[in-house]
C-alpha atoms as a PDB file:
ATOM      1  CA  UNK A   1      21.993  32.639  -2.373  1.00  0.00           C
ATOM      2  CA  UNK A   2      21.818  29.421  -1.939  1.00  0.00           C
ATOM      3  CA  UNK A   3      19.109  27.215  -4.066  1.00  0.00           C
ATOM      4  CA  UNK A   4      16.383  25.309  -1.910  1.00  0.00           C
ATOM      5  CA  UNK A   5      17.596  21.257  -2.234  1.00  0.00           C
ATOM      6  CA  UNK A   6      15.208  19.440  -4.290  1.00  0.00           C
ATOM      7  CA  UNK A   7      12.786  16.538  -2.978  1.00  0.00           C
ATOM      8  CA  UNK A   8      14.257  13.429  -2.358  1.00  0.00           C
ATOM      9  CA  UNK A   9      13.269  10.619  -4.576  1.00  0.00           C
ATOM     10  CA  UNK A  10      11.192   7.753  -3.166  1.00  0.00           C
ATOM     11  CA  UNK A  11      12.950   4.606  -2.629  1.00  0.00           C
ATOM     12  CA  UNK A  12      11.671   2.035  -4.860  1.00  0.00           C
ATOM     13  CA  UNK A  13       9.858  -1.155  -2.788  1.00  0.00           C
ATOM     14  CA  UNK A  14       7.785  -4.395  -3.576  1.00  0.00           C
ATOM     15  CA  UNK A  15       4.747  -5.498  -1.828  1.00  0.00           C
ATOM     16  CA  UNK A  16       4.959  -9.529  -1.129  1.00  0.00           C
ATOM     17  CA  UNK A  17       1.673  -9.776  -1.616  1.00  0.00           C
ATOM     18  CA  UNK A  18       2.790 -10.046  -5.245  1.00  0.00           C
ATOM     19  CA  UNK A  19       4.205 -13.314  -4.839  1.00  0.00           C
ATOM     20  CA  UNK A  20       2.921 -14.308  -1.585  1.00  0.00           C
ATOM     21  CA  UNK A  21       2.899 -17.843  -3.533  1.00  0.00           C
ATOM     22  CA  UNK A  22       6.562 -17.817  -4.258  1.00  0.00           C
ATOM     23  CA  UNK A  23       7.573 -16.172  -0.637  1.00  0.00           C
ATOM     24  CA  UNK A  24       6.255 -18.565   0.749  1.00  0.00           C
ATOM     25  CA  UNK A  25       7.286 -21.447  -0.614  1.00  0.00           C
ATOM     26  CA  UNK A  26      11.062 -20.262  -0.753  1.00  0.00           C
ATOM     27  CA  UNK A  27      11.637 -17.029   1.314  1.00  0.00           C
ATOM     28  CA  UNK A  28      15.408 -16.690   1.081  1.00  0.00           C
ATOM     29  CA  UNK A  29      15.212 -17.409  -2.822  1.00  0.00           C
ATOM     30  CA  UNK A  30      12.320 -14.741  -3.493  1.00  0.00           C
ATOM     31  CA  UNK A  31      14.068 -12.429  -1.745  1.00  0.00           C
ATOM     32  CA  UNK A  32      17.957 -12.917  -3.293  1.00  0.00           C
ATOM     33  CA  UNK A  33      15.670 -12.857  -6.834  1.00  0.00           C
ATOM     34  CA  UNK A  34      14.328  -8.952  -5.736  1.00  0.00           C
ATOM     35  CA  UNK A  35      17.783  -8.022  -4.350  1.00  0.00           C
ATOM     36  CA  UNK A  36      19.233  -9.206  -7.595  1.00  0.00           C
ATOM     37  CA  UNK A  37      16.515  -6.816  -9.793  1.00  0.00           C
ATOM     38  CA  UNK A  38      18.305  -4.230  -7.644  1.00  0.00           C
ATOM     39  CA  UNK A  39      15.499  -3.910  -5.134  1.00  0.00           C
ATOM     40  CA  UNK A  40      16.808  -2.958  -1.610  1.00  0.00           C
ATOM     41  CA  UNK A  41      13.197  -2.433  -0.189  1.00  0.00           C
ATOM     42  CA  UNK A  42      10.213  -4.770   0.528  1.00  0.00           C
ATOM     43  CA  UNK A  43       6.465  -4.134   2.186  1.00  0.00           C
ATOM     44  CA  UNK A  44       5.699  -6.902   4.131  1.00  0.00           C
ATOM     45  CA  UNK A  45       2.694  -8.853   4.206  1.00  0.00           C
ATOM     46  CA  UNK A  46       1.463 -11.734   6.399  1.00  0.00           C
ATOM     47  CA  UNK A  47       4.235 -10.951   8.651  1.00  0.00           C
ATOM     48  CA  UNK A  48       3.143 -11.336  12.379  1.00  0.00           C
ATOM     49  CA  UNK A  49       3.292 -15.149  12.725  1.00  0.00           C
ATOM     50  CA  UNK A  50       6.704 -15.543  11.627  1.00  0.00           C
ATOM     51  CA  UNK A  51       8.559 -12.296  12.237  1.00  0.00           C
ATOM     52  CA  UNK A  52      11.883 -13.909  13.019  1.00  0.00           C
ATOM     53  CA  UNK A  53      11.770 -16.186   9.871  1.00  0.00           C
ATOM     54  CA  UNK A  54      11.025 -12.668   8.067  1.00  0.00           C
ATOM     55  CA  UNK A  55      13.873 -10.913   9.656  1.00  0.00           C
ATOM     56  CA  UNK A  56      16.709 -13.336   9.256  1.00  0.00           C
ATOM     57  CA  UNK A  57      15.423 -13.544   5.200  1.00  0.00           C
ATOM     58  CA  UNK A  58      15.468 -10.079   4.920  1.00  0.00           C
ATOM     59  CA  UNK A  59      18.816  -9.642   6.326  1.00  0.00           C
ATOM     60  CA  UNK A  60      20.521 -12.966   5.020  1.00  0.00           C
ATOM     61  CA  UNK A  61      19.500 -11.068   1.278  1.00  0.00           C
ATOM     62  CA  UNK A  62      20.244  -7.389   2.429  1.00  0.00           C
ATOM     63  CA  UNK A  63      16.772  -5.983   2.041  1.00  0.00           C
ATOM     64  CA  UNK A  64      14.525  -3.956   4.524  1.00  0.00           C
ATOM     65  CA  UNK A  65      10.880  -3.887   5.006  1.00  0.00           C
ATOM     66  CA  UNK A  66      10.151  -0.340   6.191  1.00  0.00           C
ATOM     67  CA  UNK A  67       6.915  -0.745   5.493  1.00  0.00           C
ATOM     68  CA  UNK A  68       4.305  -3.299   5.987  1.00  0.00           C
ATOM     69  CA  UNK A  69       0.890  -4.025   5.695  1.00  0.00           C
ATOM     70  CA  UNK A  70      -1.160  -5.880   8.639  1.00  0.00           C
ATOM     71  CA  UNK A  71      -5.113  -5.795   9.867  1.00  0.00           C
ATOM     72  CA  UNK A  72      -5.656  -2.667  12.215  1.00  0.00           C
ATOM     73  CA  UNK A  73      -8.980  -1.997  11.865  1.00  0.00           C
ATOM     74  CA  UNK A  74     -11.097  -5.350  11.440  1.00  0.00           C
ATOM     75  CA  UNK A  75     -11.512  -8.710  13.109  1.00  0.00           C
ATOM     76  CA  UNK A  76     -10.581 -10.542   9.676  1.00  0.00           C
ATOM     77  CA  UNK A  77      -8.663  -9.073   6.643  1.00  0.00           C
ATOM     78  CA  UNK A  78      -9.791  -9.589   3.101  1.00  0.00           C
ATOM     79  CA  UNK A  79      -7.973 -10.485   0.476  1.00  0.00           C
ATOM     80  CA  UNK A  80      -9.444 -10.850  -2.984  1.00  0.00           C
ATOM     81  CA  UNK A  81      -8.690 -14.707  -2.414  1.00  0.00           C
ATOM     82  CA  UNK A  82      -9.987 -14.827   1.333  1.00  0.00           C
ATOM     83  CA  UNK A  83     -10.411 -14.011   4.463  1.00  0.00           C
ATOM     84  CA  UNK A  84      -7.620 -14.132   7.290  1.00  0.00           C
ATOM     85  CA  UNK A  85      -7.904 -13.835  11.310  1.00  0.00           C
ATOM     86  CA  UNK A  86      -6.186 -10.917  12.171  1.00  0.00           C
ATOM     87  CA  UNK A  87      -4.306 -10.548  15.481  1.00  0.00           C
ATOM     88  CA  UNK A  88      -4.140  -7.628  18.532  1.00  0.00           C
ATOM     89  CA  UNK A  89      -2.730  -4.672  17.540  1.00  0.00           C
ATOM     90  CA  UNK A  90       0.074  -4.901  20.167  1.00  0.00           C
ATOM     91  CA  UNK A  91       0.667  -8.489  18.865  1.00  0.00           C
ATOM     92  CA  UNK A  92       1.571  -6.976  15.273  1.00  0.00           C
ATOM     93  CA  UNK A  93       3.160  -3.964  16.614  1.00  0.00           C
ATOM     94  CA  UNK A  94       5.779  -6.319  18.083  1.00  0.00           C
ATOM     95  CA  UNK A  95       6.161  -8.612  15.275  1.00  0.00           C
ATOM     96  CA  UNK A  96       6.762  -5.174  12.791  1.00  0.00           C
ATOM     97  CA  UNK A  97       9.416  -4.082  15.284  1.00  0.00           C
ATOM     98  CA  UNK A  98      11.202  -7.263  15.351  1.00  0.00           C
ATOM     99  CA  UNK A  99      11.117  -6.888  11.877  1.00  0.00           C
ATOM    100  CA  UNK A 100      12.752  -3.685  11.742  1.00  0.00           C
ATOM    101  CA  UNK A 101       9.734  -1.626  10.529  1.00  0.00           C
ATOM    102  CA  UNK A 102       8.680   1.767  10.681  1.00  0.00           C
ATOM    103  CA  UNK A 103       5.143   1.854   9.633  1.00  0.00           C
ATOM    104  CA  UNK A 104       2.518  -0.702   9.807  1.00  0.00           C
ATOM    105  CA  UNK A 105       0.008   0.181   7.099  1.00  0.00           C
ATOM    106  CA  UNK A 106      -3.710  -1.292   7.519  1.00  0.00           C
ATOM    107  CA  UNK A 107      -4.361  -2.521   4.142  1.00  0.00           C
ATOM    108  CA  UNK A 108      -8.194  -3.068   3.877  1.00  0.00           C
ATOM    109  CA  UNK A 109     -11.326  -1.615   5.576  1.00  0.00           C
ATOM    110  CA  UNK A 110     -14.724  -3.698   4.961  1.00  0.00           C
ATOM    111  CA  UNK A 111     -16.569  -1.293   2.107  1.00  0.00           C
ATOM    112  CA  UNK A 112     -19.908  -1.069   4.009  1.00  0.00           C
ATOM    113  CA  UNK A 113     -17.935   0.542   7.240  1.00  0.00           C
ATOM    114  CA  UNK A 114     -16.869   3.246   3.771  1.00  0.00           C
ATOM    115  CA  UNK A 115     -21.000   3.953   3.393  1.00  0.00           C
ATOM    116  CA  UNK A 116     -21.771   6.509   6.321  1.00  0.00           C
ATOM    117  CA  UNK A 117     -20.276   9.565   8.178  1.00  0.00           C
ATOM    118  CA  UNK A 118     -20.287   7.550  11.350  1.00  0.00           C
ATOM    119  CA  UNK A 119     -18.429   4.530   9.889  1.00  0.00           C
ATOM    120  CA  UNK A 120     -15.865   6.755   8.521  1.00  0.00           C
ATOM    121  CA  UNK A 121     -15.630   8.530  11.883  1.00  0.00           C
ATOM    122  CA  UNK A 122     -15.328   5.060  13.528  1.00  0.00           C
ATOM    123  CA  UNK A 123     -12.307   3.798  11.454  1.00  0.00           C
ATOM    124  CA  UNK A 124     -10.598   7.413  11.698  1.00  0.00           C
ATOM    125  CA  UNK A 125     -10.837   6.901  15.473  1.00  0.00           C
ATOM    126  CA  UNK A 126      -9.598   3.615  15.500  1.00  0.00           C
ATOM    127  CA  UNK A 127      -6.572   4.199  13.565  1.00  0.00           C
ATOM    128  CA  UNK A 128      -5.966   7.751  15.350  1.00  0.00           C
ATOM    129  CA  UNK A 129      -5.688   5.092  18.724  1.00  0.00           C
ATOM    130  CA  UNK A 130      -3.536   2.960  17.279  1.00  0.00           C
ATOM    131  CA  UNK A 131      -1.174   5.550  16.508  1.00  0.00           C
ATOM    132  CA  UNK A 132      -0.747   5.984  20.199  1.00  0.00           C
ATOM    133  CA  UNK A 133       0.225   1.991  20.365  1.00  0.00           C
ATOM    134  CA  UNK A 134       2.048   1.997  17.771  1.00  0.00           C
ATOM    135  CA  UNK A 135       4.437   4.965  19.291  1.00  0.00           C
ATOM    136  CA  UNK A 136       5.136   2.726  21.952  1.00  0.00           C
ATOM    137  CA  UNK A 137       6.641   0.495  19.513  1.00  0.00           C
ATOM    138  CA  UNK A 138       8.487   3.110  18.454  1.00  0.00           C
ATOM    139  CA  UNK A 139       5.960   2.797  14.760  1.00  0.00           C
ATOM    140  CA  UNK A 140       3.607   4.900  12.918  1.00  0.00           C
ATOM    141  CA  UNK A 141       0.521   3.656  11.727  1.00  0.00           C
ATOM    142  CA  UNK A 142      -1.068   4.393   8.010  1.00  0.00           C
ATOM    143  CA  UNK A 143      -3.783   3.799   5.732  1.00  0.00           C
ATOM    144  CA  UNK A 144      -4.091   1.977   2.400  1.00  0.00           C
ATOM    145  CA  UNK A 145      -6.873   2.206  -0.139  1.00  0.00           C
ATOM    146  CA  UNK A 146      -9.028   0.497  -2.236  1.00  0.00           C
ATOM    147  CA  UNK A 147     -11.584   1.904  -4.265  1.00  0.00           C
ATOM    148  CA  UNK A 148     -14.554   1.459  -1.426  1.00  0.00           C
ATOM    149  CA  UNK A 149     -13.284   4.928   0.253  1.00  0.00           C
ATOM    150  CA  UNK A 150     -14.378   6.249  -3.009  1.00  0.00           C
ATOM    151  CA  UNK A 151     -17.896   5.481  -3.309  1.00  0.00           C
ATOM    152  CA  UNK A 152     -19.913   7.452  -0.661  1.00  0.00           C
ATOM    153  CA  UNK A 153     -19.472  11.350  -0.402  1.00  0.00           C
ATOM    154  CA  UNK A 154     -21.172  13.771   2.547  1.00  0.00           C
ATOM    155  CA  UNK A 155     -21.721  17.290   1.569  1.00  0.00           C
ATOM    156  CA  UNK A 156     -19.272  16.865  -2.008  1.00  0.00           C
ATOM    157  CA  UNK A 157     -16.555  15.305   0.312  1.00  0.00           C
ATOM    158  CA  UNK A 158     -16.087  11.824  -0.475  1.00  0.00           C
ATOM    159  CA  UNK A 159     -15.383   9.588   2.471  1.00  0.00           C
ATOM    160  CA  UNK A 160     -11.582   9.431   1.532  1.00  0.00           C
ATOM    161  CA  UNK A 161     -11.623  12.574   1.784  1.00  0.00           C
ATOM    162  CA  UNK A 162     -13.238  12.759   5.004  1.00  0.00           C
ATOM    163  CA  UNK A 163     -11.550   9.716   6.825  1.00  0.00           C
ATOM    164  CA  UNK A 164      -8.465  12.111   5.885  1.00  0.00           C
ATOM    165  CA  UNK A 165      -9.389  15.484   7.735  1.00  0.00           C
ATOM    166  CA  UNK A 166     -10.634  12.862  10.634  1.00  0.00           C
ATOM    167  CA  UNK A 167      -7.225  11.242  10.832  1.00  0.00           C
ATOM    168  CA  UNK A 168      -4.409  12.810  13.095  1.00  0.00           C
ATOM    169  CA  UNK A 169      -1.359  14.113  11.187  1.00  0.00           C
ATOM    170  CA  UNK A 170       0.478  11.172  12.375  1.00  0.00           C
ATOM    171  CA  UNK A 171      -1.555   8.843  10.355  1.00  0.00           C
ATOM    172  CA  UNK A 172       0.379   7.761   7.337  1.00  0.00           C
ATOM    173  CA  UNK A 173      -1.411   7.272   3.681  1.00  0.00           C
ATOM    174  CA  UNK A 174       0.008   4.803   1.238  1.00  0.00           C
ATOM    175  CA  UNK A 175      -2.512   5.652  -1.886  1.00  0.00           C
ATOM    176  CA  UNK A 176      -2.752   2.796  -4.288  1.00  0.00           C
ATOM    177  CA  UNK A 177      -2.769   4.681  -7.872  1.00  0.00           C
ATOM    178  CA  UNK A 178      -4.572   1.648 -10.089  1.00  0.00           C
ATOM    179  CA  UNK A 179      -7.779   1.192  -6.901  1.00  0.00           C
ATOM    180  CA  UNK A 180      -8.280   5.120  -6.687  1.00  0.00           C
ATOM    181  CA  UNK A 181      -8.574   5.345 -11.080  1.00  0.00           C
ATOM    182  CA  UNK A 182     -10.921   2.886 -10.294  1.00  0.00           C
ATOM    183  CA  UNK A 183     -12.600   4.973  -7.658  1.00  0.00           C
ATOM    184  CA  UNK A 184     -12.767   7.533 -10.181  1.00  0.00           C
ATOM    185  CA  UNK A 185     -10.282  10.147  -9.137  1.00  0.00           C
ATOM    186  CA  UNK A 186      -7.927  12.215 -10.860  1.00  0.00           C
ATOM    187  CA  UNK A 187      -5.236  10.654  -9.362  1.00  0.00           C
ATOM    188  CA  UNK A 188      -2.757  13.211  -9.358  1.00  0.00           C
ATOM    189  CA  UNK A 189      -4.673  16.111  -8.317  1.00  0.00           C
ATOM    190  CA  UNK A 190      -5.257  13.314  -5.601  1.00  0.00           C
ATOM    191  CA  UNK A 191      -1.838  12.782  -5.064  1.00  0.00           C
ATOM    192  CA  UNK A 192      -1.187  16.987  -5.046  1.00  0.00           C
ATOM    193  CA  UNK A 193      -3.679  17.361  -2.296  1.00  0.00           C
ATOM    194  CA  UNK A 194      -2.632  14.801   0.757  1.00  0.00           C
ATOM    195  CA  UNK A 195       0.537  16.787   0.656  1.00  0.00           C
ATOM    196  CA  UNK A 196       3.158  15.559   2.715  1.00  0.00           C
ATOM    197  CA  UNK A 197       0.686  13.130   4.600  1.00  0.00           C
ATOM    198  CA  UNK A 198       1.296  10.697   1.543  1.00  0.00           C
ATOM    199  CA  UNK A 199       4.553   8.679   2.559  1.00  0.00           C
ATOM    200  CA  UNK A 200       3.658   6.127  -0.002  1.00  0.00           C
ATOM    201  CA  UNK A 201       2.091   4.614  -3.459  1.00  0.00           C
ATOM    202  CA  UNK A 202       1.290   1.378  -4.743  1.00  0.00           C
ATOM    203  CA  UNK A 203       2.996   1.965  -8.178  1.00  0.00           C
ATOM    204  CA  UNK A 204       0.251  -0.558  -9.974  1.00  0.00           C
ATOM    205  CA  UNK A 205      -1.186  -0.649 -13.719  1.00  0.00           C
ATOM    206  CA  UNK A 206      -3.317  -2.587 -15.629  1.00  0.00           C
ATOM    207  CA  UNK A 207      -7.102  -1.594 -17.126  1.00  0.00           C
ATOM    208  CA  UNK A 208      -8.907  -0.078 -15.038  1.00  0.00           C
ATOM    209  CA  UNK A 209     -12.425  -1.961 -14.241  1.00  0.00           C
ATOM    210  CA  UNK A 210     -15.136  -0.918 -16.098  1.00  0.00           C
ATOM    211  CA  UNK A 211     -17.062  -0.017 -12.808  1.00  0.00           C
ATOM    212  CA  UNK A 212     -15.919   0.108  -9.248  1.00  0.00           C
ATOM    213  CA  UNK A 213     -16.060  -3.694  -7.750  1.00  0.00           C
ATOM    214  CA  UNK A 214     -16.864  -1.996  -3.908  1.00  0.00           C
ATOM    215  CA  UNK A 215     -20.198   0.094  -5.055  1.00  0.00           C
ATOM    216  CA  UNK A 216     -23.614  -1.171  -3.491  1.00  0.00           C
ATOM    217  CA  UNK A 217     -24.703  -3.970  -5.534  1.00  0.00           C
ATOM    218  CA  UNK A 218     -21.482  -4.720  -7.619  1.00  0.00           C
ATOM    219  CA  UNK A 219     -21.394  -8.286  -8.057  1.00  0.00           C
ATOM    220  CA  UNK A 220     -18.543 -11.007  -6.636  1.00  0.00           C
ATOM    221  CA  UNK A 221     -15.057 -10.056  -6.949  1.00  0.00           C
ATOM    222  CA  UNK A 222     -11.453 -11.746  -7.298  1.00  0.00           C
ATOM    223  CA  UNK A 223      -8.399 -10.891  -8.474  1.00  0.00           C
ATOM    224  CA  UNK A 224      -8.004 -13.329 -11.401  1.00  0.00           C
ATOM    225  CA  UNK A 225     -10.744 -10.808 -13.033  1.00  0.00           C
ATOM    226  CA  UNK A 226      -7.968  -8.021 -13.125  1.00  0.00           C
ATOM    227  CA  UNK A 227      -6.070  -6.974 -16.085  1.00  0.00           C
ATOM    228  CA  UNK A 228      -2.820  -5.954 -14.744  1.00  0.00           C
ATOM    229  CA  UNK A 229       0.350  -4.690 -16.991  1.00  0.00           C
ATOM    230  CA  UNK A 230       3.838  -3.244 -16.122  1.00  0.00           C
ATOM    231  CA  UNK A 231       4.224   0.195 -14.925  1.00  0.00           C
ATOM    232  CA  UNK A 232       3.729   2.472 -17.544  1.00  0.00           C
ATOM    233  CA  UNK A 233       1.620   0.180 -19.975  1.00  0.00           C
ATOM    234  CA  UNK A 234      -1.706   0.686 -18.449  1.00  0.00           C
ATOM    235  CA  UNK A 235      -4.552   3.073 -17.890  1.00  0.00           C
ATOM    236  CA  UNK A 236      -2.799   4.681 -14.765  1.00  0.00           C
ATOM    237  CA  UNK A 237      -1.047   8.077 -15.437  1.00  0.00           C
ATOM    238  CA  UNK A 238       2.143   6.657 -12.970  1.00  0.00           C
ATOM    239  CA  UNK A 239       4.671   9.595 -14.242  1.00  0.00           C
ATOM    240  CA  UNK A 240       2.108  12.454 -13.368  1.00  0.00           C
ATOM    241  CA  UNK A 241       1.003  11.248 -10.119  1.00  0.00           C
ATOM    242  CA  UNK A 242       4.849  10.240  -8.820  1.00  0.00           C
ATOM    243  CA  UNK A 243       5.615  13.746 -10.408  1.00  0.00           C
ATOM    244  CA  UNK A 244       2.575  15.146  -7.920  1.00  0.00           C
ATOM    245  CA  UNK A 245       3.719  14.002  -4.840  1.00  0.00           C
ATOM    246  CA  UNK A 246       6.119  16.191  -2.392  1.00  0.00           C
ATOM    247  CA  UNK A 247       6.895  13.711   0.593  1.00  0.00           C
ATOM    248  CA  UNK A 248       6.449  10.426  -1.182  1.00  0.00           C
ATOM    249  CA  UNK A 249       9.337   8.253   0.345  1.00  0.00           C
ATOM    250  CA  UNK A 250       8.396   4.825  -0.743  1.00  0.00           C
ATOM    251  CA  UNK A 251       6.782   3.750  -4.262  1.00  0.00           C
ATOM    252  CA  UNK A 252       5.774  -0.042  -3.905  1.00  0.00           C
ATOM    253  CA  UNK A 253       5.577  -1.808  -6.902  1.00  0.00           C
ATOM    254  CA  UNK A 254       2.500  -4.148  -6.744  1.00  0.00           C
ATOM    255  CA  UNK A 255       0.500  -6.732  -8.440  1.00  0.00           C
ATOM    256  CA  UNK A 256      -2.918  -8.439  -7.028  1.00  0.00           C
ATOM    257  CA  UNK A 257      -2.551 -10.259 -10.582  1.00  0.00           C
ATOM    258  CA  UNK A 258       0.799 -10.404 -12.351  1.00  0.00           C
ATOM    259  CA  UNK A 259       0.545 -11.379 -15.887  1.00  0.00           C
ATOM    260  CA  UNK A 260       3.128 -13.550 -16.032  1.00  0.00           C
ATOM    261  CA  UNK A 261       6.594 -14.448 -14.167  1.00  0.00           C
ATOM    262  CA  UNK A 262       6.014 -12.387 -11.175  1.00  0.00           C
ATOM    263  CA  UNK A 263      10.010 -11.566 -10.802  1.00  0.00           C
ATOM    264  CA  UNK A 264      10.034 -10.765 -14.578  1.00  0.00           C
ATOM    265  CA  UNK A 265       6.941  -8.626 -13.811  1.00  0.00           C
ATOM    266  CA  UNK A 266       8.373  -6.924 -10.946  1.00  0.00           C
ATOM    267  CA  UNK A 267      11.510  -6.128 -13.069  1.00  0.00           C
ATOM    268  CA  UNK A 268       9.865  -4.366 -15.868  1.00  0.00           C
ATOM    269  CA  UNK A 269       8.045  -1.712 -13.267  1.00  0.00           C
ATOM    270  CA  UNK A 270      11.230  -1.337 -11.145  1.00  0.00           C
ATOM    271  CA  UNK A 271      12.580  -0.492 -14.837  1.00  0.00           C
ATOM    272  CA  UNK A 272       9.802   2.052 -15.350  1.00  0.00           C
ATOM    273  CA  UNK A 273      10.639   3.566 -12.183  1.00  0.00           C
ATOM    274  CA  UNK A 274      14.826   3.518 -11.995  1.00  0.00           C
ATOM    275  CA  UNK A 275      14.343   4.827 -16.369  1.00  0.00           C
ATOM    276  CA  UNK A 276      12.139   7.278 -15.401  1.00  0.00           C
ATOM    277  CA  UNK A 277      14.051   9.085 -12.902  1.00  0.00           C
ATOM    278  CA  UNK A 278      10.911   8.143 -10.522  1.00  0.00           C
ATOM    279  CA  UNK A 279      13.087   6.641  -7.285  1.00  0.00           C
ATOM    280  CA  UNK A 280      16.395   7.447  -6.085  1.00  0.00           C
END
């Protein structure tokens, strides 16, 4: 009888975001410096205004960007270090193609849209439609978190939770493991239950905050107040949640802080992740 094959590792990836500073002030370089950590995979950020530059990068250093991240779901995107327009959806669905993604992965949702049953009903809905513009880029849509999702709950369902029944199957999640510790989850059981919705994790450590930045009356927030460390050196249990998942096919190493040389940064995680039998 023949033995059922075993999961296929997730392909190990890199959010730009990381070193949106470097990227952009020498694409090609960043990139060869990834490809030469052994990376083959990037998740693209700030993409749609210069998908061509993007594309002949990527393929100039021999790296892909299956995955990206791009406003879906709000007029402006925030980033812990400001606020950027964001474009029509068809406008980044055509910029992701040209890229030569697969998924375009809405990154953050305003936390006050997080607070009520109809707000999460709203952004379900919106994302559910984009779906159906995003097949006729030949794309799937998906969802990344922050820790806001985790703040409100209806009937013991938190509105993660909920925004997750509400979504269609097609929806995508890419769960980022370092925001939902802070969210206070138990991030594999987490992991465990979105099944084989859960294409993707932000593969992030560092101390955790003491209390979740997004709750109703947390003060101001930025990334320079994070305490981020190398896979594996942090409060995040990385091996058990990677070890959770059962259709994970991307783990994106990121950093909203690095704590030092970004590319020696990204190194020592990719490390974590090739030692540890994590990615393929």
């Amino acid at each position: 009888m023949a033995l059922p094959d075993s999961p296929r590792l997730p392909d190990a990836s890199v959010q730009l975001y990381s070193l949106a500073k470097e990227f952009s002030a020498d694409m090609g370089g960043s990139l060869d410096k990834l490809a030469a950590i052994g990376l083959r995979n990037v998740e693209a950020f700030d993409f749609v205004s210069r998908p061509a530059e993007i594309r002949a990068a990527l393929d100039a250093s021999g790296l892909a960007s299956p995955t990206g991240h791009a406003p879906l779901l709000s007029d402006t995107l925030w980033t812990p270090d400001g606020e950027i327009p964001t474009p029509a959806p068809e406008v980044v669905f055509a910029a992701a193609a040209e890229i030569g993604m697969t998924t375009v992965i809405d990154p953050f949702v305003a936390p006050e849209r997080w607070l009520t049953e109809d707000g999460v009903a709203d952004i379900a809905e919106r994302l559910n439609r984009a779906a159906d513009t995003a097949a006729e880029f030949g794309l799937s849509v998906g969802h990344h978190n922050h820790a806001q999702e985790f703040v409100a709950s209806f009937d013991g369902t938190s509105a993660y939770q909920r925004f997750v029944e509400l979504t269609d199957e097609r929806v995508q999640i890419e769960l980022d493991l370092f925001w939902a510790l802070t969210g206070g989850q138990d991030v594999a059981a987490l992991v465990a239950s979105l099944g084989e919705r859960l294409v993707a994790v932000h593969v992030k450590d560092g101390v955790v905050p003491a209390s979740n930045p997004w709750a109703p009356g947390a003060g101001s927030f930025g990334s320079d107040s994070l305490d981020q460390r190398h896979a594996g050196t942090g409060d995040v249990p990385l091996a058990a949640a990677l070890r959770a998942g059962t259709g994970i096919r991307y783990a994106v190493i990121e950093y909203d802080k690095a704590p030092g040389d970004v590319f020696e940064d990204i190194a020592a995680s990719f490390a974590f992740l090739r030692d540890g039998g994590f990615v393929a």
